[in-house]
Protein backbone atom coordinates (compact mmCIF):
# COMPACT_ATOMS: atom_id res chain seq x y z
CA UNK A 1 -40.73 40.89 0.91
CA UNK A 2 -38.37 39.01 2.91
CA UNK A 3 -37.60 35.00 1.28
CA UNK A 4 -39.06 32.98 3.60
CA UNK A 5 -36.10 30.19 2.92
CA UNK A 6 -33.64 32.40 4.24
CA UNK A 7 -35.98 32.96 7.98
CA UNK A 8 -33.57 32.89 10.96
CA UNK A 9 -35.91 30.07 12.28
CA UNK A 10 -35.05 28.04 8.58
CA UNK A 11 -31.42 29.01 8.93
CA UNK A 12 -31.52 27.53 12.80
CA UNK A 13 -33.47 24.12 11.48
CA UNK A 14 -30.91 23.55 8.60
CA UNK A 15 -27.93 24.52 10.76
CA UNK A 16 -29.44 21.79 13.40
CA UNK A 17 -30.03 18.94 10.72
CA UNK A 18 -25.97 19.83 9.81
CA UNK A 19 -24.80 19.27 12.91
CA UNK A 20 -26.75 16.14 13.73
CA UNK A 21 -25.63 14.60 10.21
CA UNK A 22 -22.03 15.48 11.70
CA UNK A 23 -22.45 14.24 15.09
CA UNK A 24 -24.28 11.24 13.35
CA UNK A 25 -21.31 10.38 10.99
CA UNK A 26 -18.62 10.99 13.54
CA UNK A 27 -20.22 8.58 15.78
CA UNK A 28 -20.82 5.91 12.96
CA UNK A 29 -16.97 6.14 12.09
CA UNK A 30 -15.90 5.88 15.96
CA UNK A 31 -18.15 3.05 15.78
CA UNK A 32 -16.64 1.03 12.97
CA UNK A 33 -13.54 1.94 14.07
CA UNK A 34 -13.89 0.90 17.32
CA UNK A 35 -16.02 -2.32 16.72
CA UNK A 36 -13.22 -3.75 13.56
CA UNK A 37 -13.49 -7.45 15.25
CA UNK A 38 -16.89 -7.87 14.51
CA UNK A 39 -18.34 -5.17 11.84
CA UNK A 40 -15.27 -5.65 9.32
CA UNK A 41 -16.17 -9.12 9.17
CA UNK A 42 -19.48 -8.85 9.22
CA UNK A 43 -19.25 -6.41 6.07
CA UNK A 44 -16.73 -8.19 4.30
CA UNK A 45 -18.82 -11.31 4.40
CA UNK A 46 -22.00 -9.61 3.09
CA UNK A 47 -19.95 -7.70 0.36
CA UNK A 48 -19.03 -11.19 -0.65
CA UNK A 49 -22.38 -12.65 -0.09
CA UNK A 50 -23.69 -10.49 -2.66
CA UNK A 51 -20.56 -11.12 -4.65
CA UNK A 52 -21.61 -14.76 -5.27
CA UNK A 53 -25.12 -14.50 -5.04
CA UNK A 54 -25.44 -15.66 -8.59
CA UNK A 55 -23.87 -19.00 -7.47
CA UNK A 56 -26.56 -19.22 -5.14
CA UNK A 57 -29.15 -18.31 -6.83
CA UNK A 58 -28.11 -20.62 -10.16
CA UNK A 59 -28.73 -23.24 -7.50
CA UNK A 60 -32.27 -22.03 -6.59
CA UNK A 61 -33.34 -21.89 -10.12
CA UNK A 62 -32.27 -25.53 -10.41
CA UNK A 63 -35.12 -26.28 -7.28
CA UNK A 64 -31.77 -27.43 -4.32
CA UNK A 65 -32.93 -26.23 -0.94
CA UNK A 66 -31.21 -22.57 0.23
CA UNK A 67 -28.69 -24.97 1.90
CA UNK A 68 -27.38 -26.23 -0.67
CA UNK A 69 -26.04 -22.91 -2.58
CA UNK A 70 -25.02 -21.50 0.79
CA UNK A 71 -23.22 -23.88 1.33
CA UNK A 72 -21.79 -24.17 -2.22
CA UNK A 73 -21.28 -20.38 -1.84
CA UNK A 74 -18.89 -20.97 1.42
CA UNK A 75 -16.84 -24.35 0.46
CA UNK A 76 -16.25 -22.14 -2.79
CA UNK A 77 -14.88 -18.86 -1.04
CA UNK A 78 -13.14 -20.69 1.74
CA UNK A 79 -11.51 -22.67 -0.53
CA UNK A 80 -10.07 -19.75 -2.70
CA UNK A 81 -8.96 -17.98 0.86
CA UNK A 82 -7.14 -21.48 1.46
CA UNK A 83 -5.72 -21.78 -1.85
CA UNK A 84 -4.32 -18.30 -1.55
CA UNK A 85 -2.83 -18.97 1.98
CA UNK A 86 -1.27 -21.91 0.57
CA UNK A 87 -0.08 -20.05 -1.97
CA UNK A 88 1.68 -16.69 -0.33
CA UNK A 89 2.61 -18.58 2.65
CA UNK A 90 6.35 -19.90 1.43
CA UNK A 91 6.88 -16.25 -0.16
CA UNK A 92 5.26 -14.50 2.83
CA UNK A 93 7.58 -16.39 5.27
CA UNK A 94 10.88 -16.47 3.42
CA UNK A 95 10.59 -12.53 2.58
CA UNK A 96 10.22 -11.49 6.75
CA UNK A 97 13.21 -13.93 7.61
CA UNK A 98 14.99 -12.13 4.40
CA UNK A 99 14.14 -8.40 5.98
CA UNK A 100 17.36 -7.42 7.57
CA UNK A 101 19.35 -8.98 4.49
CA UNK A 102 17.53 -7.27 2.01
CA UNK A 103 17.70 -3.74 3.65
CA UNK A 104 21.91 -4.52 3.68
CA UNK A 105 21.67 -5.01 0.40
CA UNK A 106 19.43 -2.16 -0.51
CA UNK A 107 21.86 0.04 1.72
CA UNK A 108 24.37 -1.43 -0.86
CA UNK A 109 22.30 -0.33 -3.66
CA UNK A 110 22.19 3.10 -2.93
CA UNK A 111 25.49 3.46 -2.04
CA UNK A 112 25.51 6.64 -3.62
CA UNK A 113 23.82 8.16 -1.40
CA UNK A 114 25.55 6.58 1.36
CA UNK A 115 27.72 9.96 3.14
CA UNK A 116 23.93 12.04 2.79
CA UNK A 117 22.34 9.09 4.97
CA UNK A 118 25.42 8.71 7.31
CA UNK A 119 25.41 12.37 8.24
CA UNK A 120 21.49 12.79 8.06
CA UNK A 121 21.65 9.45 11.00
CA UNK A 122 24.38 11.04 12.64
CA UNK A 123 22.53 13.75 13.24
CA UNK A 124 19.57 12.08 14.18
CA UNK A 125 21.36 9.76 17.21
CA UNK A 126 22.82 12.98 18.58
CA UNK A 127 19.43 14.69 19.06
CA UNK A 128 17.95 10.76 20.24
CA UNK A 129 21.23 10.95 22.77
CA UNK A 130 20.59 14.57 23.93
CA UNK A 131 17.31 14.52 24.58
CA UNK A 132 17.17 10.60 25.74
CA UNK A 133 16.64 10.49 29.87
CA UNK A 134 19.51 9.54 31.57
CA UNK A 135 19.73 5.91 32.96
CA UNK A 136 17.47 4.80 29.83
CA UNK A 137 17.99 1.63 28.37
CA UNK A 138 20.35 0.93 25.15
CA UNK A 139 18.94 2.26 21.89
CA UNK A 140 18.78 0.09 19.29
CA UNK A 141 21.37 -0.05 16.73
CA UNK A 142 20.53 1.97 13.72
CA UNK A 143 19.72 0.50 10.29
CA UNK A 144 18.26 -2.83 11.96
CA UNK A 145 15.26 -3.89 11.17
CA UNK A 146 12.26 -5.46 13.53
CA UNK A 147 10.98 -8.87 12.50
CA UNK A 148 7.79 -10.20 13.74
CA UNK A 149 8.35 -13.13 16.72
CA UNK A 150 6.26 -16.43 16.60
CA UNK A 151 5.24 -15.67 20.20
CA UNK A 152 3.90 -12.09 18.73
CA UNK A 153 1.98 -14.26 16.12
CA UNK A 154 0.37 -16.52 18.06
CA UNK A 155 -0.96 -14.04 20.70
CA UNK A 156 -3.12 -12.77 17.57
CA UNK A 157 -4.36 -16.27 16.57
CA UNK A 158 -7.38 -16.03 18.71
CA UNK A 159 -8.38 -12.99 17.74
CA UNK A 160 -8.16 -13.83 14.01
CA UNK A 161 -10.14 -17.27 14.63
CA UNK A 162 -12.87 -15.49 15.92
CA UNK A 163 -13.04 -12.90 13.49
CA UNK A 164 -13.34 -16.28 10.65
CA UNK A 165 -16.27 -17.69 12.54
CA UNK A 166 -18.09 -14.26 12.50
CA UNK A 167 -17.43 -13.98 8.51
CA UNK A 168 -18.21 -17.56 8.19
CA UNK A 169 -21.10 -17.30 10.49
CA UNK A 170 -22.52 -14.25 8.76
CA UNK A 171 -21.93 -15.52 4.96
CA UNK A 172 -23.62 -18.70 5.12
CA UNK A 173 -26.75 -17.21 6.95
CA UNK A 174 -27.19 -14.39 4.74
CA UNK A 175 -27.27 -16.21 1.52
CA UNK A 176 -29.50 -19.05 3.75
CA UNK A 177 -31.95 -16.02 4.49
CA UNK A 178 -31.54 -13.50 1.47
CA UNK A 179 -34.59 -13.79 0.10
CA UNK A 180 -36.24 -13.47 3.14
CA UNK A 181 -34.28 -10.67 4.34
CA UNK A 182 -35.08 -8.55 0.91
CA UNK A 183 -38.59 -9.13 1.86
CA UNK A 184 -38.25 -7.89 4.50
CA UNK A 185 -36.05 -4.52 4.06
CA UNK A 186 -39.20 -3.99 1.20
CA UNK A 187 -41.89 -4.64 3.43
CA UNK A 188 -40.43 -1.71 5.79
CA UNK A 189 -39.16 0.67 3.21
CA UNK A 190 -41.01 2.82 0.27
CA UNK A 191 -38.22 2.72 -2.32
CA UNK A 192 -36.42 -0.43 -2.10
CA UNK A 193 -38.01 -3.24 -3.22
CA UNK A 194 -37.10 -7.17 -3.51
CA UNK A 195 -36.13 -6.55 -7.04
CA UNK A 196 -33.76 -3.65 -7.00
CA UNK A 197 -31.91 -5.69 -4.52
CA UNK A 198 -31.72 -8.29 -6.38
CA UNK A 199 -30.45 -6.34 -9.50
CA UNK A 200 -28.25 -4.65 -7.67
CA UNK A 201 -26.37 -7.82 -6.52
CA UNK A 202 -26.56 -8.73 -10.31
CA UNK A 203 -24.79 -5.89 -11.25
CA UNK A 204 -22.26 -5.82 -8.53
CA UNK A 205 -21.60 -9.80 -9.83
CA UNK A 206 -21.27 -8.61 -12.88
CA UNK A 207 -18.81 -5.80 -12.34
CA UNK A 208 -16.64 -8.35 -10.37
CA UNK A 209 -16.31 -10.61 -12.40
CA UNK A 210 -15.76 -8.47 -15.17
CA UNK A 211 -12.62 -6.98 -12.83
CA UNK A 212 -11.20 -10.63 -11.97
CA UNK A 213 -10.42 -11.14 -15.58
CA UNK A 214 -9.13 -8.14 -16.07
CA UNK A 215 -6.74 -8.62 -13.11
CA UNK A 216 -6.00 -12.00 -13.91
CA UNK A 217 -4.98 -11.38 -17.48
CA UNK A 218 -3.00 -8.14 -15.82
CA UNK A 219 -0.85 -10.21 -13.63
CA UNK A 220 -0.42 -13.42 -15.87
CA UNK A 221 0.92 -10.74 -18.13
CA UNK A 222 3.28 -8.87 -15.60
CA UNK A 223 4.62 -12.27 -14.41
CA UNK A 224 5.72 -13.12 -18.08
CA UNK A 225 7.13 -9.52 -18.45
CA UNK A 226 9.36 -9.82 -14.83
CA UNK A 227 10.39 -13.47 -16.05
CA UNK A 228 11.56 -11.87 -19.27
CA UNK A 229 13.59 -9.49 -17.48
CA UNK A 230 15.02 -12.46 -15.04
CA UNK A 231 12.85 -11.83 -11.90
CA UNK A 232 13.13 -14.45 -9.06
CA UNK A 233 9.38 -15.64 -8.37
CA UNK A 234 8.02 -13.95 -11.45
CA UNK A 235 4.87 -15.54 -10.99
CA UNK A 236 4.54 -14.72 -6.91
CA UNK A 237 4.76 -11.17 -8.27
CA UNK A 238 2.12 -11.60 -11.25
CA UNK A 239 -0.27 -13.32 -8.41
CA UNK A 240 0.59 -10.49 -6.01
CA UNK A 241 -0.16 -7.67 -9.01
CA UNK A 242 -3.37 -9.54 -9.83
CA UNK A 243 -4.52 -9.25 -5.96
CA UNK A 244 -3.44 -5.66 -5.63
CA UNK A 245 -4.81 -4.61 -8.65
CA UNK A 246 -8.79 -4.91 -7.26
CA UNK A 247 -7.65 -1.42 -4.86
CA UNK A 248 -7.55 0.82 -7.50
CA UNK A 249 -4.93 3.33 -7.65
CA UNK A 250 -3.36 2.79 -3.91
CA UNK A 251 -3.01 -0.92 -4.47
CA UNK A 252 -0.89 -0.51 -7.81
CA UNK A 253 0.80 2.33 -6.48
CA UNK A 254 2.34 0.60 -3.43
CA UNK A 255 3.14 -2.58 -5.98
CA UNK A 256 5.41 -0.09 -8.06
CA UNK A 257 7.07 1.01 -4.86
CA UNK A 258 7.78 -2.47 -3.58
CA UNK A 259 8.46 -3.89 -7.55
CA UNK A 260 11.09 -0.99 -7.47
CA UNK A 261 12.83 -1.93 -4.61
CA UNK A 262 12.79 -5.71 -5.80
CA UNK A 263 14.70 -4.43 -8.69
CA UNK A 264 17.11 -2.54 -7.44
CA UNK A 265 17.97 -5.37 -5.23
CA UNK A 266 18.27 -7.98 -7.83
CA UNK A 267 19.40 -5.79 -10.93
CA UNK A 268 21.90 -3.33 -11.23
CA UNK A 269 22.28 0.33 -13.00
CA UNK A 270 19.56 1.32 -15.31
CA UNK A 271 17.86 -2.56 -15.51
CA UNK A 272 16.93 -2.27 -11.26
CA UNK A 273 14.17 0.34 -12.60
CA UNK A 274 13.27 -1.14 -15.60
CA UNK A 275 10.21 -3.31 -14.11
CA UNK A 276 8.47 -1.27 -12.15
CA UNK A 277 8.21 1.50 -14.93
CA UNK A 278 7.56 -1.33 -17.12
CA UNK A 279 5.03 -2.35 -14.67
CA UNK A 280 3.73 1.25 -14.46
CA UNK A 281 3.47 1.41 -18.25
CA UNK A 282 1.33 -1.56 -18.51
CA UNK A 283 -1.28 -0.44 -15.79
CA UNK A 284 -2.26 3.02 -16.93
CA UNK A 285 -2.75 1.12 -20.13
CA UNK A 286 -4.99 -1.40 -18.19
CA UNK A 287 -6.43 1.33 -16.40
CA UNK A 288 -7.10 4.01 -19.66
CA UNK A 289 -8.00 1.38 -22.13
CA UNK A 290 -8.87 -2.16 -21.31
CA UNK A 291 -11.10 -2.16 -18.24
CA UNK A 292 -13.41 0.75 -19.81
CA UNK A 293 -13.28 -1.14 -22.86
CA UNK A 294 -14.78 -4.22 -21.10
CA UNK A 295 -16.35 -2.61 -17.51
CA UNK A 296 -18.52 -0.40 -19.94
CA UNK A 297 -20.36 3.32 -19.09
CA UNK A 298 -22.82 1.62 -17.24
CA UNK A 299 -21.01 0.20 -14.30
CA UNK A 300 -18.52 3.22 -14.38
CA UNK A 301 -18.05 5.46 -11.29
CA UNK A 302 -17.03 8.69 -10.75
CA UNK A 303 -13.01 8.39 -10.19
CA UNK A 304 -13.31 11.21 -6.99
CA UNK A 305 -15.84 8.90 -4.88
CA UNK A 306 -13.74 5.76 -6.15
CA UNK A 307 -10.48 7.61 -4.53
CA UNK A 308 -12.47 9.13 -1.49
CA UNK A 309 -13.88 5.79 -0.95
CA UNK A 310 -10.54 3.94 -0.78
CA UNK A 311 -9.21 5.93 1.49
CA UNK A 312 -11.90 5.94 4.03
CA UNK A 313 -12.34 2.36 3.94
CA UNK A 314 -8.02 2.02 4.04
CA UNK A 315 -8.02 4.34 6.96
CA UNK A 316 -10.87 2.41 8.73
CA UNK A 317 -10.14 -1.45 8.34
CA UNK A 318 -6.81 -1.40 6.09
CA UNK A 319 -5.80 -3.92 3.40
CA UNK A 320 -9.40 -5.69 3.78
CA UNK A 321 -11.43 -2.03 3.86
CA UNK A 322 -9.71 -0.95 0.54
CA UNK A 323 -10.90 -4.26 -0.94
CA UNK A 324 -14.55 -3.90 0.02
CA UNK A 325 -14.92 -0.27 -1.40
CA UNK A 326 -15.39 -0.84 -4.61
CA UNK A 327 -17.62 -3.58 -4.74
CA UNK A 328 -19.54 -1.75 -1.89
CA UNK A 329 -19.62 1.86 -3.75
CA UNK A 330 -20.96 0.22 -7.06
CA UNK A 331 -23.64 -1.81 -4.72
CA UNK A 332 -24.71 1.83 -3.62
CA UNK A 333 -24.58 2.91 -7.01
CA UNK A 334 -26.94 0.57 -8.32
CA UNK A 335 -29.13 0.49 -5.79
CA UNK A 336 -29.59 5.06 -6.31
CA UNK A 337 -30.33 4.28 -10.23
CA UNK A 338 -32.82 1.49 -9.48
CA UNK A 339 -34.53 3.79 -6.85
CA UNK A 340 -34.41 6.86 -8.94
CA UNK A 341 -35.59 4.76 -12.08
CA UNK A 342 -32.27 6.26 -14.14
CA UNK A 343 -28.83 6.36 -14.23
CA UNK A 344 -27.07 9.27 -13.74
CA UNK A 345 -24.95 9.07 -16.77
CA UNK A 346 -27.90 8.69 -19.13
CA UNK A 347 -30.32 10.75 -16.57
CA UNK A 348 -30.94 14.15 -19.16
CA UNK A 349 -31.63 11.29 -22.20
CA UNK A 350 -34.52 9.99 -19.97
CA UNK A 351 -35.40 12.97 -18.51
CA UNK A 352 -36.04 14.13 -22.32
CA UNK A 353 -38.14 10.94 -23.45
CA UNK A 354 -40.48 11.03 -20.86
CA UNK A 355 -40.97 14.91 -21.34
CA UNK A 356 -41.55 14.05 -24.48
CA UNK A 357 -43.82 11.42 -23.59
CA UNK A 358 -45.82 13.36 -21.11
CA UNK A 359 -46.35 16.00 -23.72
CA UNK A 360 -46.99 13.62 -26.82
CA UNK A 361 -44.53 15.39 -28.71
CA UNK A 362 -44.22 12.36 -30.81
CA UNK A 363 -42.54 12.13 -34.09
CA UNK A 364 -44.58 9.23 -35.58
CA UNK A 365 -47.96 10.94 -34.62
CA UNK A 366 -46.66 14.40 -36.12
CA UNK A 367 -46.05 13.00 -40.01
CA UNK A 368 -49.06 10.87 -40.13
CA UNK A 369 -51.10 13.89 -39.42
CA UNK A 370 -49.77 16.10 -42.07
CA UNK A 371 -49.69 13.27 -44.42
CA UNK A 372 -53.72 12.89 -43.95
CA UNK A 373 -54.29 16.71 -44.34
């Protein structure tokens, strides 16, 4: 008898349904990719919205119009991007005029390796020159380094104010509207409801916050270690550690790169690797044993769809997509247990008590009857 799962016609549906879900994803990703002025705003303000819902909400509970904790909400995340401008700006500026300088002096550094690079270069300009068109214009000297123009700056500045009103637009209606808006996504859909939404933005609160003093402790600690070890702008580097510490793995990663070139610029011999392995050190600790320690089972996620997310959301929108993956992942998270009434890490415990319960195979039931025969 032939399985009637395994039909031609089934096999021709399910091969269908794959190749729309392909066509469908492949357009959504041309889509985002395409559309980065207005949906990476737009995301990264919602993503932040639910971020500091609770601030808006502890408002609510206190009986202050919606106004009032959106805009509470906004003066108090505009304020931390201003602070942090403010902050990076000096360092930011003085490190691109200090490019060409500092790759001199890491030249210097590894002047070991000098006569491999000279030959590997010479090589490379002879190939350039060979194949190079005739009558083409100068190439540019090797071993110099592009800096960023004013003029180049500027002609971004009106694309970057625009994308600011769209986030700023698009964070202070949603929390205006939330509640109205998770009425409204329950009143069209079966499983979600007003108050899985709102637990998921709990939870995603939670797991933030939890993460912010994590990093913060991470990089008040790194800037003491660096300032030990006689680091110029020990604490720039402690508040750049604590920012690239919320994209996991990539974001500490490229922080031990750059920390390692820092140090062989400033040190010398063994001492020019000493921080960033020091560096390296502390943050599997951080990452092994403090932030499971204090994140908990419950908010955990699986570490492949924490890398896979990363990367998709670093490939899509860069610095800002590899920020918004985690909070966004354990959003999605959440919002699968609350639907599915479990969580997957407990799921064959509850699967088990409400067997149990559906069966009355109860314990307490079980002794009182033998106790009465």
């Amino acid at each position: 008898m032939q399985d009637l799962s395994t039909t031609p016609d089934n096999r021709r549906v399910d091969l269908t349904r794959l190749a729309l879900v392909a066509v469908g994803a492949s357009a959504t990703v041309w889509l985002l990719e395409s559309g980065t002025p207005v949906f990476l705003p737009l995301v990264f303000a919602l993503v932040v919205g639910v971020v500091f819902a609770p601030l808006s909400n502890f408002f609510d509970r206190l009986g202050a119009p919606p106004v009032v904790g959106a805009l509470a909400v906004l003066i108090t995340v505009l304020s931390v991007i201003t602070l942090g401008v403010f902050l990076f700006y000096p360092v930011v500026a003085e490190f691109m005029t200090r490019v060409p300088f500092m790759w001199t002096e890491l030249q210097q550094s590894l002047s070991g390796l000098k006569s491999t690079m000279e030959n590997v270069e010479n090589v490379q300009n002879q190939v350039a020159i060979t194949l190079a068109p005739e009558g083409s214009a100068e190439m540019e000297a090797p071993g110099t380094v592009a800096v960023p123009t004013v003029a180049g700056i500027l002609s971004y500045l009106p694309s970057f104010a625009a994308q600011i009103m769209v986030f700023v637009g698009i964070l202070y209606f949603f929390l205006l509207t939330k509640l109205e808006l998770y009425k409204y996504i329950a009143s069209v859909t079966t499983h979600l409801s007003e108050k899985v939404l709102r637990r998921a933005e709990v939870e995603v609160s939670r797991y933030f916050l939890a993460i912010t003093a994590i990093n913060a402790c991470f990089g008040a600690l790194v800037s003491l270690m660096l300032s030990a070890y006689g680091m110029p702008n020990a604490a720039y580097w402690g508040l750049g550690a604590f920012l690239v510490n919320y994209v996991l793995y990539l974001g500490p990663i490229s922080f031990a790169i750059v920390l390692l070139l820092g140090g062989l610029i400033v040190f010398d011999g063994a001492m020019s690797v000493l921080p960033a392995l020091t560096y390296m050190l502390m943050n599997m600790t951080e990452g092994q044993f403090v932030t499971p320690t204090f994140v908990g089972k419950q908010m955990s996620v699986n570490p492949l769809l924490i890398f896979t997310s990363l990367v998709f959301w670093l490939w899509i929108w860069g610095p800002v997509g590899g920020i918004i993956a985690i909070p966004l992942l354990v959003w999605l998270r959440q919002i699968n247990k609350e639907m599915h009434g479990r969580d997957p890490i407990q799921g064959d415990r509850d699967e088990s008590r409400d067997l149990l319960a559906k069966t009355g195979r109860n314990s307490k039931p079980e002794m009182q009857y033998d106790v009465a025969e």
